[in-house]
Protein backbone atom coordinates (compact mmCIF):
# COMPACT_ATOMS: atom_id res chain seq x y z
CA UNK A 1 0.00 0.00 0.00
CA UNK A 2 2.83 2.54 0.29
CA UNK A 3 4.17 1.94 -2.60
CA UNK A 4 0.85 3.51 -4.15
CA UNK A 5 0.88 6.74 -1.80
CA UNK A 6 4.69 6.30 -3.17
CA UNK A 7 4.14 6.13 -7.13
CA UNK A 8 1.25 9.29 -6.54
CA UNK A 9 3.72 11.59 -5.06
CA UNK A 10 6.13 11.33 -7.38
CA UNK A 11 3.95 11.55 -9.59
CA UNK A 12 2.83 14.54 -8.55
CA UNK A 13 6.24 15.69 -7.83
CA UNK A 14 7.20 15.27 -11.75
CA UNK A 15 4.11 16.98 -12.59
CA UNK A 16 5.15 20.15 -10.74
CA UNK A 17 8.63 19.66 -11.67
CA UNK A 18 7.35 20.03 -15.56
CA UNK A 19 5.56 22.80 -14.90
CA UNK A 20 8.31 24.93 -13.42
CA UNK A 21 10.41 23.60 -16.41
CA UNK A 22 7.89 24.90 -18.53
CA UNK A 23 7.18 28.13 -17.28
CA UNK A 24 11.17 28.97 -17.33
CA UNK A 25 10.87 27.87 -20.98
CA UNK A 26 8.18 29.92 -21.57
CA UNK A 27 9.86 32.97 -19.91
CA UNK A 28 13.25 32.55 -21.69
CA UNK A 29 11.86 32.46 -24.86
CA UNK A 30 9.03 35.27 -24.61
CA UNK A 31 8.48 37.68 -27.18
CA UNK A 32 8.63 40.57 -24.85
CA UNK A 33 11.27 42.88 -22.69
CA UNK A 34 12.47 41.22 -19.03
CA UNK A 35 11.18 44.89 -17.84
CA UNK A 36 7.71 43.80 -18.82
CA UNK A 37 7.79 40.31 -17.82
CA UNK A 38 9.51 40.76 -14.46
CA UNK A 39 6.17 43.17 -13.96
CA UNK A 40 3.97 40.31 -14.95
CA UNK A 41 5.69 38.23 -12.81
CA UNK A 42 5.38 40.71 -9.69
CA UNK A 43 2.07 41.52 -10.31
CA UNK A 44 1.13 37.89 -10.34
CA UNK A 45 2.78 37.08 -7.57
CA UNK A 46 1.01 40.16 -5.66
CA UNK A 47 -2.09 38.51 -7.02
CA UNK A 48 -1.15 34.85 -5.46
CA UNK A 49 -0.52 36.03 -2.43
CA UNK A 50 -3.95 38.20 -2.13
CA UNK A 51 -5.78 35.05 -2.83
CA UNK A 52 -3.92 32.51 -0.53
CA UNK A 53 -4.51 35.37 2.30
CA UNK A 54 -8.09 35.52 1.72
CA UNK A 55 -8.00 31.76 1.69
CA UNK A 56 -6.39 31.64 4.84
CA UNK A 57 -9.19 34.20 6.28
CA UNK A 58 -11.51 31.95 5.11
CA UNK A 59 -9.99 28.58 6.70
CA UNK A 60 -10.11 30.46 9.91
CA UNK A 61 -12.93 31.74 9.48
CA UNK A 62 -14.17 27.65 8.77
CA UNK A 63 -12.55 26.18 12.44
CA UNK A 64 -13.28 28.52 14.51
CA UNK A 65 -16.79 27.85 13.33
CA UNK A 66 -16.31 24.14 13.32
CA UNK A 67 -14.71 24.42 17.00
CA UNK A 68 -17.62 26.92 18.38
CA UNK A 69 -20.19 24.34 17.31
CA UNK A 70 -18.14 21.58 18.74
CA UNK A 71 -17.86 23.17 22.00
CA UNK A 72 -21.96 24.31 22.09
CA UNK A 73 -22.49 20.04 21.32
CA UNK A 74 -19.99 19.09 24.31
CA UNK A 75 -21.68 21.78 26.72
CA UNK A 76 -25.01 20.22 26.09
């Protein structure tokens, strides 16, 4: 059985592995200035970590919920 959980990450590992390979490729040959992409770049990143912030608001958000309620059905 671990040699399943095993094979998926790997599996998973070359799949992200390819992708960073690919988005290098992708940036060394672009058809545009390193000025410009470097801003892409930032403002993508700027935009990444907006949306893992508000994802981590809303996980937060989800426990304490999840912990309130679990408390009100242990204080019955």
């Amino acid at each position: 059985m671990n040699h399943g959980r095993f094979g998926v990450m790997v599996g998973g590992l070359s799949f992200l592995a390819g992708l960073v390979a690919g988005g290098v490729a992708g940036l060394l040959y672009a058809p545009q200035s390193g000025t410009r992409t470097r801003r892409q770049l930032a403002s993508a990143v700027e935009d990444a970590k907006e949306r893992a912030g508000e994802m981590a608001e809303d996980a937060t958000g989800t426990v304490q919920r999840a912990v309130e309620h679990g408390c009100r059905l242990v204080n019955m």
